[in-house]
N, C-alpha and C. Protein backbone atom coordinates (compact mmCIF):
# COMPACT_ATOMS: atom_id res chain seq x y z
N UNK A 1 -5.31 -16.37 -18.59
CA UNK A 1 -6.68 -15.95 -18.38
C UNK A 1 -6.95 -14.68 -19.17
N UNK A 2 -7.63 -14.74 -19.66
CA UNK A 2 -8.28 -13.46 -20.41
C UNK A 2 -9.36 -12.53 -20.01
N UNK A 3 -9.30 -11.59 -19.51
CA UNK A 3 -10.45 -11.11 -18.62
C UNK A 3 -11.86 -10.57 -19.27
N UNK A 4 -11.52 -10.71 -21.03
CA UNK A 4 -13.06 -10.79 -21.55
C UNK A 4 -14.38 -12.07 -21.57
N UNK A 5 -13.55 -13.50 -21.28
CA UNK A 5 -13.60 -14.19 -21.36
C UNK A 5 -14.44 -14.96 -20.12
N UNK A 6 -14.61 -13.96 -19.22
CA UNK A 6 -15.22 -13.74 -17.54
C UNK A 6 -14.60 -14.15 -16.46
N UNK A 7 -15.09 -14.47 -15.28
CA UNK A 7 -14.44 -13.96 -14.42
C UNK A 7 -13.04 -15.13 -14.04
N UNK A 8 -11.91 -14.66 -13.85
CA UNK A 8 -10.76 -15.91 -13.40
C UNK A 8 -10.88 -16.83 -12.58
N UNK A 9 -11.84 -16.69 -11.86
CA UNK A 9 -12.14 -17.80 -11.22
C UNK A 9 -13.29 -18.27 -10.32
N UNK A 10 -13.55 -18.97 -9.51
CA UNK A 10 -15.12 -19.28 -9.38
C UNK A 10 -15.34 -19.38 -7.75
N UNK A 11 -16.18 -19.70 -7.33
CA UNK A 11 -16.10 -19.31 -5.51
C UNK A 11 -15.33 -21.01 -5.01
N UNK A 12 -15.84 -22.23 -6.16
CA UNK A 12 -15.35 -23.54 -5.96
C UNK A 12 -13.83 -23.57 -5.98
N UNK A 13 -13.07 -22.78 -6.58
CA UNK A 13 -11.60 -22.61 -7.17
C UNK A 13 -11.17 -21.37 -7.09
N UNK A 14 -11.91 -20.44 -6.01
CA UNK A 14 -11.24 -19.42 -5.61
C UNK A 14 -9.40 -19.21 -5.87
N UNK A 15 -9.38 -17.94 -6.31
CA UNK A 15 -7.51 -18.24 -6.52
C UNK A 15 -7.48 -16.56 -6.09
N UNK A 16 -6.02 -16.17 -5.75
CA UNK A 16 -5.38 -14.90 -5.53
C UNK A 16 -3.86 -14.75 -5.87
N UNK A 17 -4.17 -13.32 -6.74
CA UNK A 17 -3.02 -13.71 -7.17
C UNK A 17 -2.08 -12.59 -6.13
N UNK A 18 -1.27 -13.00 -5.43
CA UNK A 18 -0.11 -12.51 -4.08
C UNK A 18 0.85 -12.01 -4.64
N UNK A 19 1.57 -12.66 -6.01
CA UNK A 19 2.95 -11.95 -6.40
C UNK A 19 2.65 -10.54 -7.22
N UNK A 20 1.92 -10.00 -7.92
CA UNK A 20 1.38 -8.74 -8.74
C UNK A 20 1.07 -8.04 -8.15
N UNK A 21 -0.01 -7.18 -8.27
CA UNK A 21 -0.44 -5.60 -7.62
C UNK A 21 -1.97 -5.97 -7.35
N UNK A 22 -2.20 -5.49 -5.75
CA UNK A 22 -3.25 -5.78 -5.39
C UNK A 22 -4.47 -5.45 -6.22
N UNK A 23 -4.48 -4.95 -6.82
CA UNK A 23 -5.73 -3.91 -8.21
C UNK A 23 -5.00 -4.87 -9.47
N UNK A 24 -4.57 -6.34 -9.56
CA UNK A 24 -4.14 -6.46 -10.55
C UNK A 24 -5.29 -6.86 -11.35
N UNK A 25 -5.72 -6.74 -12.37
CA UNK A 25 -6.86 -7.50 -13.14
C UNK A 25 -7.28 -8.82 -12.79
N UNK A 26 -6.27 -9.55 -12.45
CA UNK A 26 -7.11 -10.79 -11.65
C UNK A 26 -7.29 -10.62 -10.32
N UNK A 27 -6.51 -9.58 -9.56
CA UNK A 27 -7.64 -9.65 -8.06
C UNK A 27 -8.80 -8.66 -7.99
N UNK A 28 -8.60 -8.25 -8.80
CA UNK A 28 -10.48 -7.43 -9.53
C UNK A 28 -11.44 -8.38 -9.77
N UNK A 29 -10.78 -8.90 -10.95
CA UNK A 29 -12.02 -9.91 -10.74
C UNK A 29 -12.28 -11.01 -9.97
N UNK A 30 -10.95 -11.18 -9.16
CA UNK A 30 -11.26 -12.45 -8.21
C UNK A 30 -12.42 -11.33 -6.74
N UNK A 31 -12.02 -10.07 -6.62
CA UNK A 31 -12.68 -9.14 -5.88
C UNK A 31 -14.34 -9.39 -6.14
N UNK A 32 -15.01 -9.22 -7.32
CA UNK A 32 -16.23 -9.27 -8.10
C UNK A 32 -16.64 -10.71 -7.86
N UNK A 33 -15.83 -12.05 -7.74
CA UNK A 33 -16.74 -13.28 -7.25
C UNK A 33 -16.68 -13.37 -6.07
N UNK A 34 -15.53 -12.35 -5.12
CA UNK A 34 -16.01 -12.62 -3.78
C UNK A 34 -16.78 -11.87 -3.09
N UNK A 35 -17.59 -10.65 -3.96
CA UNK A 35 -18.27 -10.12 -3.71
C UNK A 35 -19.97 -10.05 -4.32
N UNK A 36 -19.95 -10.68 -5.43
CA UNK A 36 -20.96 -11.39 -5.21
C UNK A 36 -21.56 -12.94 -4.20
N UNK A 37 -20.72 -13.53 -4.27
CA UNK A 37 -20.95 -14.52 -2.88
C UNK A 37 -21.07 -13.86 -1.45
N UNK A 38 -20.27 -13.18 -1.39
CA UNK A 38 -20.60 -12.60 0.12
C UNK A 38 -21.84 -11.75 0.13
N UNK A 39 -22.48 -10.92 -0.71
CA UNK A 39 -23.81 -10.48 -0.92
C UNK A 39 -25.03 -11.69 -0.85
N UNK A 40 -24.60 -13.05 -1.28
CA UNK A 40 -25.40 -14.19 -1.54
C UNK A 40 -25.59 -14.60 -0.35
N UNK A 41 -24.82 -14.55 0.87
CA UNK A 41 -24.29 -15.32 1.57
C UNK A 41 -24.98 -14.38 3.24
N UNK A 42 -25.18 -13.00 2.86
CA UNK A 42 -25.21 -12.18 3.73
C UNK A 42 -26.14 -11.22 3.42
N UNK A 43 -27.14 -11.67 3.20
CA UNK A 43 -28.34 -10.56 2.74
C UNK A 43 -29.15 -9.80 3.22
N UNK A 44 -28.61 -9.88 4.34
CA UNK A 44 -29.30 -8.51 5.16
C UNK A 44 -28.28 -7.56 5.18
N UNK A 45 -27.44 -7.55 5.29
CA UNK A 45 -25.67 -6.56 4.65
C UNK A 45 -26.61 -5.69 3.40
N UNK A 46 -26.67 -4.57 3.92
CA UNK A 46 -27.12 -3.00 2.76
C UNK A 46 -25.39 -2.83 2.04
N UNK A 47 -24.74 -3.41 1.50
CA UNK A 47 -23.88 -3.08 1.10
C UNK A 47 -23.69 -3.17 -0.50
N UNK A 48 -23.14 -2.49 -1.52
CA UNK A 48 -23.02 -2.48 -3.20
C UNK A 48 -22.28 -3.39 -3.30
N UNK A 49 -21.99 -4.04 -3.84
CA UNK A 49 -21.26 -4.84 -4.80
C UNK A 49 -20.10 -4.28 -5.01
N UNK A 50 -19.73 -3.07 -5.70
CA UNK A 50 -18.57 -2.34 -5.49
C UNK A 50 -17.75 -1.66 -4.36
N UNK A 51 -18.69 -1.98 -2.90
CA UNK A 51 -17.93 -1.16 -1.97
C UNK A 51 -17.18 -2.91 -0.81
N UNK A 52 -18.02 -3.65 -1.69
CA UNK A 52 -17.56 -4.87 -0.92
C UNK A 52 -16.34 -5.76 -1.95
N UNK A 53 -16.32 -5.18 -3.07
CA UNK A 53 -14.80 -5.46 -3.88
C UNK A 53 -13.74 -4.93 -3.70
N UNK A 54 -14.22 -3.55 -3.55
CA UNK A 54 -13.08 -2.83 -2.62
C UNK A 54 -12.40 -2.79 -1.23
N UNK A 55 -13.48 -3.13 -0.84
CA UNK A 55 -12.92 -3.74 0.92
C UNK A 55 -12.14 -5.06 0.75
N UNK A 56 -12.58 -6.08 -0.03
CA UNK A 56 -11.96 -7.14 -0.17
C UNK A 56 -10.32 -6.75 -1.33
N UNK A 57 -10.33 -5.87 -2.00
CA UNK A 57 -9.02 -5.65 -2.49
C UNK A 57 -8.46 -4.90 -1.47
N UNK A 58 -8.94 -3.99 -0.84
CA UNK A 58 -8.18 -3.54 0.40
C UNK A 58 -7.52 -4.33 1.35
N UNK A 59 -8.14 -4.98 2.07
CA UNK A 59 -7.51 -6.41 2.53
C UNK A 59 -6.54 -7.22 2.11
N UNK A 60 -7.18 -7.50 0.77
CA UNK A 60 -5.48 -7.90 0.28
C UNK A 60 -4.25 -7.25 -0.36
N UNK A 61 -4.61 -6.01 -0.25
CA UNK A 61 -2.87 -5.63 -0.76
C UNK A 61 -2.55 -5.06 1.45
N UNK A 62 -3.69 -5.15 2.01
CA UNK A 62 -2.62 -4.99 3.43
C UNK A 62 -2.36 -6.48 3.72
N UNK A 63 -3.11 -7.19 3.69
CA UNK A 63 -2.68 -8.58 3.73
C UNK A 63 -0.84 -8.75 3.22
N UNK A 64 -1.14 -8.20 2.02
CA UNK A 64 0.21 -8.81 1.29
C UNK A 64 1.41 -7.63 1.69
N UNK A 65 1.49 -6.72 2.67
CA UNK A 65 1.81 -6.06 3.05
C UNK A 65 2.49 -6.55 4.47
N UNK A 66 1.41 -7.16 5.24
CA UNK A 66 1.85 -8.09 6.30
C UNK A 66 3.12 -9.00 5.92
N UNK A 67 2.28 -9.81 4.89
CA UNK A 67 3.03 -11.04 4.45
C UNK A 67 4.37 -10.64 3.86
N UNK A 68 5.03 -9.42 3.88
CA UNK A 68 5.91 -8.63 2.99
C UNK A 68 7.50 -8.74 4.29
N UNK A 69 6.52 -8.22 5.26
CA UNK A 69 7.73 -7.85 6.52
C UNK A 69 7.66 -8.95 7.14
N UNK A 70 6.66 -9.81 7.26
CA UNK A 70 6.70 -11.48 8.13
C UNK A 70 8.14 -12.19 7.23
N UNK A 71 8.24 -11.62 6.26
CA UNK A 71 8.98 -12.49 5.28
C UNK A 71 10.43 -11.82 5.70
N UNK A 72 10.69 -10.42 5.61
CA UNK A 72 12.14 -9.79 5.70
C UNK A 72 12.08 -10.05 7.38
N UNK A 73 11.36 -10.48 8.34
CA UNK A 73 11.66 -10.71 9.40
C UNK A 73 12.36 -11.85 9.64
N UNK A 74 11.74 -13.25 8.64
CA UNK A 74 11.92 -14.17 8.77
C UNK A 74 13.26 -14.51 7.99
N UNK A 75 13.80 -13.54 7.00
CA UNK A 75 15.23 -13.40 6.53
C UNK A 75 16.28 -12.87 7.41
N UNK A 76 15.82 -12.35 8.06
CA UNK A 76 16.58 -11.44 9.17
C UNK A 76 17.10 -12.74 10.43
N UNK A 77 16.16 -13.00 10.81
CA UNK A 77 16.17 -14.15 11.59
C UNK A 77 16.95 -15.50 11.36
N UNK A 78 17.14 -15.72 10.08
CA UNK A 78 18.02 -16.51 9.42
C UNK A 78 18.84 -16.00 9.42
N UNK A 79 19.71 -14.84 8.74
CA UNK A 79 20.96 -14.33 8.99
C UNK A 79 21.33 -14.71 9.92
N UNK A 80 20.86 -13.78 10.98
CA UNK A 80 21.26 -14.33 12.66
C UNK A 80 21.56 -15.77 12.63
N UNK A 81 20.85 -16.59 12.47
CA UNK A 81 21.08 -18.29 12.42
C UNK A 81 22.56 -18.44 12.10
N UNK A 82 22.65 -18.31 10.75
CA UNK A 82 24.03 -18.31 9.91
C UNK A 82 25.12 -17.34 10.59
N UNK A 83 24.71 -16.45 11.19
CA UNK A 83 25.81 -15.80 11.52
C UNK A 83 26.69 -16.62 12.71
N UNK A 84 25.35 -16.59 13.60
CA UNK A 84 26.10 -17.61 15.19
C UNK A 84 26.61 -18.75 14.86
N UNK A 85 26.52 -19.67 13.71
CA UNK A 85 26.80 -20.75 13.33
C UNK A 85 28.40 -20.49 12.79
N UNK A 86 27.99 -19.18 12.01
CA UNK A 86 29.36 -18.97 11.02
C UNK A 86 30.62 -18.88 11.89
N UNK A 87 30.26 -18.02 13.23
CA UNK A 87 31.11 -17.37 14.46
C UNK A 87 31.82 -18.65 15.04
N UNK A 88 30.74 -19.40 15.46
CA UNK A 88 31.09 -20.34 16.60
C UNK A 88 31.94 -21.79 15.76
N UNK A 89 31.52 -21.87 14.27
CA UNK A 89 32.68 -22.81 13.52
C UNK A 89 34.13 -22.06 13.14
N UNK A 90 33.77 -20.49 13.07
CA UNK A 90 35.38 -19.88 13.02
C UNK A 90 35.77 -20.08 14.22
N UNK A 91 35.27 -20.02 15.33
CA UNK A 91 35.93 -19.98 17.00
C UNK A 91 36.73 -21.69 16.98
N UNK A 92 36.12 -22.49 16.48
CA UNK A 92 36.69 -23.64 16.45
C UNK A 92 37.80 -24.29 15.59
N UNK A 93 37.83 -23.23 15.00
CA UNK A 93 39.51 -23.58 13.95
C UNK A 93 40.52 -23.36 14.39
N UNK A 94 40.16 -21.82 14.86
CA UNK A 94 41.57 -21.57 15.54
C UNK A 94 42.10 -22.05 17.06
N UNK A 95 42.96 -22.75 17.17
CA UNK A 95 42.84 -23.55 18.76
C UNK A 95 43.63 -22.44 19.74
N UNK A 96 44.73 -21.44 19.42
CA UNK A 96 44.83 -20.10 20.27
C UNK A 96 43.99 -19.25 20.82
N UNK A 97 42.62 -19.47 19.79
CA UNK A 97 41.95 -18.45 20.33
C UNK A 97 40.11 -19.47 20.71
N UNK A 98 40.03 -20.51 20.88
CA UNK A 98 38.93 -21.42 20.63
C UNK A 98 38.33 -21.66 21.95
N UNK A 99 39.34 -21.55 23.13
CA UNK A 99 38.38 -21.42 24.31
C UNK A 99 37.49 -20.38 24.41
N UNK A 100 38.53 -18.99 24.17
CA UNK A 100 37.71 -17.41 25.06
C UNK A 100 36.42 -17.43 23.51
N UNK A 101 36.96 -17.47 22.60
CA UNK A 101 35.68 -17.38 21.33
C UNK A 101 34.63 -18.25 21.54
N UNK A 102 34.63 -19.07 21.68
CA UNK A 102 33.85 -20.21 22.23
C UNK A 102 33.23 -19.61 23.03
N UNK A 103 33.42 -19.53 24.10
CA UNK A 103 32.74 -19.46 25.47
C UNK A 103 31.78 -17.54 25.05
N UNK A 104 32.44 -17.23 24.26
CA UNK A 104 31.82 -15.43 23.88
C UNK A 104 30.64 -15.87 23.25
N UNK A 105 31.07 -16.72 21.99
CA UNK A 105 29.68 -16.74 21.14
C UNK A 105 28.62 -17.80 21.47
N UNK A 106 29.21 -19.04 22.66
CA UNK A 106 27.88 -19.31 23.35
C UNK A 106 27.19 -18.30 24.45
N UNK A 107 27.92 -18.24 24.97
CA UNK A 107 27.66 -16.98 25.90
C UNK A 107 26.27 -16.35 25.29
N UNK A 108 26.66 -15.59 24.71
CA UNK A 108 26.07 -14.70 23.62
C UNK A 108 24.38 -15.11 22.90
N UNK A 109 24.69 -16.17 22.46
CA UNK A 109 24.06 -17.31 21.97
C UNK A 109 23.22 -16.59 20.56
N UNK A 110 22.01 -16.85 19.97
CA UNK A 110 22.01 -16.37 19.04
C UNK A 110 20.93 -14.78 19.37
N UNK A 111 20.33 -14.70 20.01
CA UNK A 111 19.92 -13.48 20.78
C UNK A 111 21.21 -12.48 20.39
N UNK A 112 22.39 -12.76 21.12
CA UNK A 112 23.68 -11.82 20.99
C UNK A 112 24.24 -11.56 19.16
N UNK A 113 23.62 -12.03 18.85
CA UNK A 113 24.36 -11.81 17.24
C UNK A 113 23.45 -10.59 16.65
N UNK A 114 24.32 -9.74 16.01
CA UNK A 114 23.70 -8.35 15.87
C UNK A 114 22.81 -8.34 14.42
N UNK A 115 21.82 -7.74 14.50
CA UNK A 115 20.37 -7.61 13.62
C UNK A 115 21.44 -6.65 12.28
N UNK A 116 20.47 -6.94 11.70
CA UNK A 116 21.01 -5.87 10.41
C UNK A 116 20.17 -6.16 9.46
N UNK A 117 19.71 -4.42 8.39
CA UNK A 117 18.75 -4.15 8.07
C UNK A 117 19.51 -4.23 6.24
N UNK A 118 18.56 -5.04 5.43
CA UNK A 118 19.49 -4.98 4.17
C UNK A 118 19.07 -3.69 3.29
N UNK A 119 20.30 -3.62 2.44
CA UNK A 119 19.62 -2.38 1.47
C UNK A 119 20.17 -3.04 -0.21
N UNK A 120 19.53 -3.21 -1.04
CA UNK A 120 19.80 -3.80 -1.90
C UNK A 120 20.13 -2.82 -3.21
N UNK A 121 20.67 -1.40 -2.77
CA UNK A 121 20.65 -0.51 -3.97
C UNK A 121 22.64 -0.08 -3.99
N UNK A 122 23.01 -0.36 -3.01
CA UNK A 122 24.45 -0.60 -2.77
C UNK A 122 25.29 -1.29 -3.52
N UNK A 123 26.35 -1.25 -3.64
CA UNK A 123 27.04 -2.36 -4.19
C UNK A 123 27.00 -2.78 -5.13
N UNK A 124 27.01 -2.46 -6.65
CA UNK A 124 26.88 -2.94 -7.37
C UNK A 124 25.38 -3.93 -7.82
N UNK A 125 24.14 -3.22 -6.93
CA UNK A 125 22.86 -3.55 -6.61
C UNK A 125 23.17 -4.61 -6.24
N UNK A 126 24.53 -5.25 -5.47
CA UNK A 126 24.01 -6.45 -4.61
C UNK A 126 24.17 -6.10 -2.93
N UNK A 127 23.30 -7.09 -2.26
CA UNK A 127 22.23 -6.46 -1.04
C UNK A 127 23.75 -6.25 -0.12
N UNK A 128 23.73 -4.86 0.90
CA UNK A 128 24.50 -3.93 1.70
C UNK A 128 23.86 -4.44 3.53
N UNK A 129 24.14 -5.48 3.51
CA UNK A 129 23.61 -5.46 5.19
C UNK A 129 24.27 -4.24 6.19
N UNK A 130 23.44 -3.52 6.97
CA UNK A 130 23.87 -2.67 7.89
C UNK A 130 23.58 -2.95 9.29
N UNK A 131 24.88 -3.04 10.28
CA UNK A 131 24.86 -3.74 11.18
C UNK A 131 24.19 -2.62 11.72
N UNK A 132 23.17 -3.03 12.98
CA UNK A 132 22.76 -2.14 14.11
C UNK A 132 23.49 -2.21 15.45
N UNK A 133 23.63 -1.25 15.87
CA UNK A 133 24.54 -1.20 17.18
C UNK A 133 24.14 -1.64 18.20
N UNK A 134 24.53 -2.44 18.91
CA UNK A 134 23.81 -2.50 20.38
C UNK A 134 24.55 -2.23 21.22
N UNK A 135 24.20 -1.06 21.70
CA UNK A 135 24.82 0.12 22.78
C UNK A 135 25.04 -0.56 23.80
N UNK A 136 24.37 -1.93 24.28
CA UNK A 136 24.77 -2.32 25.59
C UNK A 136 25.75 -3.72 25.86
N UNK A 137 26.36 -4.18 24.10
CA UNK A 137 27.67 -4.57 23.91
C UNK A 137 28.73 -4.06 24.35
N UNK A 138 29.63 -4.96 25.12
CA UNK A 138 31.04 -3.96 25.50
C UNK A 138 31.67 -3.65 24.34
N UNK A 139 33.03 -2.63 24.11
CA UNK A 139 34.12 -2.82 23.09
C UNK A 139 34.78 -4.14 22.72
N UNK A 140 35.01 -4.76 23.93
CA UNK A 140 36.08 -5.47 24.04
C UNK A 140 35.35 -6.96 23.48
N UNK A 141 34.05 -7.11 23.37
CA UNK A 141 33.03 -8.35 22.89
C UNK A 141 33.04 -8.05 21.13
N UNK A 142 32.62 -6.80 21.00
CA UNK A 142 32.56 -6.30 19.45
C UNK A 142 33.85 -6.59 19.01
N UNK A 143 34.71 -6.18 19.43
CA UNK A 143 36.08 -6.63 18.73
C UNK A 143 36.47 -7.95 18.57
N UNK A 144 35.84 -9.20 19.48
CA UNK A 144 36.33 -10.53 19.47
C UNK A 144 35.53 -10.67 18.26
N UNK A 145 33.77 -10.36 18.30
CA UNK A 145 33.45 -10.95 17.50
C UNK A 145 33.90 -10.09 15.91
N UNK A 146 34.17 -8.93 15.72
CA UNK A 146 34.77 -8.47 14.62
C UNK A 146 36.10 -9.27 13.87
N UNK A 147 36.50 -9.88 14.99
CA UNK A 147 38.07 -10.71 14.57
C UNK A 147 37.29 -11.65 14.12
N UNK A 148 36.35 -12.19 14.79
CA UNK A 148 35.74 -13.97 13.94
C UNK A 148 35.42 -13.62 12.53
N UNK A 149 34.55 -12.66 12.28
CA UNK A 149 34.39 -12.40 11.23
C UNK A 149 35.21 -12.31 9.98
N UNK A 150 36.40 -11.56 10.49
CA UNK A 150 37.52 -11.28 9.72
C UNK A 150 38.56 -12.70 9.60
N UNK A 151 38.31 -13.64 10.70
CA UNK A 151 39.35 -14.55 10.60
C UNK A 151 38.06 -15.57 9.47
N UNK A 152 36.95 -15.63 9.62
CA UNK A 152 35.80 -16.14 8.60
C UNK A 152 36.02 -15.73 7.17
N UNK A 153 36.50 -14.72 6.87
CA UNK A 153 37.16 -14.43 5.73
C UNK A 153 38.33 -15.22 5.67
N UNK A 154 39.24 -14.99 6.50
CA UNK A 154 40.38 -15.63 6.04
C UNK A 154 40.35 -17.32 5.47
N UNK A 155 39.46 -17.56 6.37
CA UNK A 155 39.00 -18.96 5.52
C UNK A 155 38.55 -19.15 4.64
N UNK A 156 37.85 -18.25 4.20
CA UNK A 156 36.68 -18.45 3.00
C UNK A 156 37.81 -18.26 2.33
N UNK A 157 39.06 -17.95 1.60
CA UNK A 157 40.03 -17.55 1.09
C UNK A 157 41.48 -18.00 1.30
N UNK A 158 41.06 -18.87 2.08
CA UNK A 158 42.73 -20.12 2.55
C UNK A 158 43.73 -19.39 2.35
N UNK A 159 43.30 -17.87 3.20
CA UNK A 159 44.67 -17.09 3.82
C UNK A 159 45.41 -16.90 2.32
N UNK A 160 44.91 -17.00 1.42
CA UNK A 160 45.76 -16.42 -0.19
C UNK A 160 44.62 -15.61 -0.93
N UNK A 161 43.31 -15.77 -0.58
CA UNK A 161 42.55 -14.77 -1.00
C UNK A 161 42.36 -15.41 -2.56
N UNK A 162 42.19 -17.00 -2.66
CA UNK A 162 41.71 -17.74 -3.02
C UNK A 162 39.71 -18.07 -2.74
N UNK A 163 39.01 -17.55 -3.74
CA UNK A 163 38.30 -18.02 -3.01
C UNK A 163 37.88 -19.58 -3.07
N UNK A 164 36.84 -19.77 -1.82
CA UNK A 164 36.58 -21.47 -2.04
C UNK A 164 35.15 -21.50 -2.65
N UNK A 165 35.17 -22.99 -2.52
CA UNK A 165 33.78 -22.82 -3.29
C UNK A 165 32.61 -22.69 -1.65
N UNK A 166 31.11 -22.26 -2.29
CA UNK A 166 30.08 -21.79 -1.76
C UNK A 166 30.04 -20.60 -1.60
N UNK A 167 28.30 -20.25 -1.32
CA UNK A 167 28.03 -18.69 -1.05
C UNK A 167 29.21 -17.48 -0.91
N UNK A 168 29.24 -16.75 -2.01
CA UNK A 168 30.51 -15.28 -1.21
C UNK A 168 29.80 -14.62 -0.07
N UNK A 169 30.47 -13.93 1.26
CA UNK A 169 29.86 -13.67 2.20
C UNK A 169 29.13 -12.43 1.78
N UNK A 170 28.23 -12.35 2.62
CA UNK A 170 27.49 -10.98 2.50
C UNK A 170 28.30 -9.59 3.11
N UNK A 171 27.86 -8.40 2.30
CA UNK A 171 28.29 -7.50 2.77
C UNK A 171 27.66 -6.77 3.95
N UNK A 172 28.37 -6.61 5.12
CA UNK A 172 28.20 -6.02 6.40
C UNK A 172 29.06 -5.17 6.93
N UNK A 173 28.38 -3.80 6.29
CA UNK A 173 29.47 -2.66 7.10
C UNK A 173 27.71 -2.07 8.57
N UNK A 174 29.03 -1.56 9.09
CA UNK A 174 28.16 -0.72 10.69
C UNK A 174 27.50 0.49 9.66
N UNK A 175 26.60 0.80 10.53
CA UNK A 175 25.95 1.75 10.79
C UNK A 175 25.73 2.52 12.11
N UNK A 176 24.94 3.75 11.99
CA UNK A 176 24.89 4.95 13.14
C UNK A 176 23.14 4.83 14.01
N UNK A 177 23.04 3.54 13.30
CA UNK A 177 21.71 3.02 13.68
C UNK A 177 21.82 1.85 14.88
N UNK A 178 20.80 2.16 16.12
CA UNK A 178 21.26 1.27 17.18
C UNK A 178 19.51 0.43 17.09
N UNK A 179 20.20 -0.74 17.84
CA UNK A 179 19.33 -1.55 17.68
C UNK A 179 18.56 -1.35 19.20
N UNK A 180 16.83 -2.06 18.50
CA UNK A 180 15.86 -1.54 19.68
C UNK A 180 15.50 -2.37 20.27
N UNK A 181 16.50 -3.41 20.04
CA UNK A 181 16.24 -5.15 21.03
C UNK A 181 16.96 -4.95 22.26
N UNK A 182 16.15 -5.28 23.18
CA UNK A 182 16.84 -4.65 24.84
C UNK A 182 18.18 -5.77 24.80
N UNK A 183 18.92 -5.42 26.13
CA UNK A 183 20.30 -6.65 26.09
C UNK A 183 19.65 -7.73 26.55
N UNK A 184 20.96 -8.55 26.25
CA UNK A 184 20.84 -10.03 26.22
C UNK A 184 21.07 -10.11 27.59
N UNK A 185 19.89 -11.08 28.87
CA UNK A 185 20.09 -11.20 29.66
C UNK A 185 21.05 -12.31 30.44
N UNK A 186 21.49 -12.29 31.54
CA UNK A 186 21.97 -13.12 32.10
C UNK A 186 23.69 -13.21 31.91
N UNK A 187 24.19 -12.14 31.11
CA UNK A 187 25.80 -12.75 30.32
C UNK A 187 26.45 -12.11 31.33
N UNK A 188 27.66 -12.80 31.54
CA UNK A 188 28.96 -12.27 32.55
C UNK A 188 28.90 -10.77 32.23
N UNK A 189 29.25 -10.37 33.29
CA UNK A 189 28.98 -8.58 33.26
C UNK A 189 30.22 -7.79 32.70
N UNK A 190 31.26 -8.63 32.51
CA UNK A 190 32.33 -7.88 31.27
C UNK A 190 31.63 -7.97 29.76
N UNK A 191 30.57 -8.36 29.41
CA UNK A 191 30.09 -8.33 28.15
C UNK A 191 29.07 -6.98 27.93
N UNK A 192 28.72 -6.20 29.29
CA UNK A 192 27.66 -5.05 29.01
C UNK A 192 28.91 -4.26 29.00
């Protein structure tokens, strides 16, 4: 699109562009056809033309602001997925330890699997998950599930530090940061 060329698009084929910068040249001018229509549309509205492009670019860079953390929520939320999944197929390999692990990470269920906030400037700029604490985990639960994790390595690496094929795990060290999700209700009371 060329923006001498007029405007990018039309009220029939309205478009926005979400991945660029809210002031990008095409949501300016997509701003300018939705603000002449809404003047068309609403004519008793004392409002300029320019103060109703701006309200409408305002909107959308908070819009896309929303849509920013709905998204790292909805990554976050997946972790968790993968994690309880990851836990409860390591609990099942090992048959010494497959009852009490078992019964921890259903227990637990995916509520119990700990949040963590990524930072992607770590590591060789690849993403640094930081676990959040939940103060109202026992020791003795953190440590089972710290062993799954670690015995989850050992697999991913057939105990020679081989790796296998798929995803390398993500990096997850603790942090001094506690998490602000109340406890998980209902769990045997050796788990608070």
């Amino acid at each position: 699109w060329d923006p001498r060329s007029g405007p990018c698009c039309t009220v029939d084929n309205f478009s926005v562009d979400l991945q660029g910068y809210a002031h990008s040249e095409w949501n300016r001018s997509a701003a300018q056809v939705f603000a002449v229509e809404y003047l068309k549309r609403y004519k008793g509205q004392n409002h300029m033309l320019e103060f109703v492009a701006e309200a409408w670019l305002t909107w959308c860079r908070e819009n896309k602001v929303i849509s920013k953390s709905r998204k790292a929520l909805h990554q976050r939320c997946q972790r968790k997925q993968e994690l309880y999944k990851r836990r409860l197929d390591t609990a099942c390999q090992y048959a010494n330890i497959k009852d009490q692990a078992v019964h921890i990470v259903q227990s637990l269920g995916l509520d119990g699997m700990s949040s963590d906030e990524s930072d992607h400037e770590g590591h060789n700029r690849e993403a640094t998950y930081y676990i959040l604490d939940k103060d109202w985990c026992s020791r003795r639960i953190t440590a089972w599930l710290q062993l799954l994790d670690a015995l989850h390595l050992r697999l991913q690496y057939l105990g020679e530090w081989q790796a296998t094929s798929g995803a390398w795990p993500h990096f997850r060290t603790s942090s001094l940061k506690e998490s602000a999700r109340a406890a998980v209700r209902e769990l045997p009371s050796d788990f608070y």
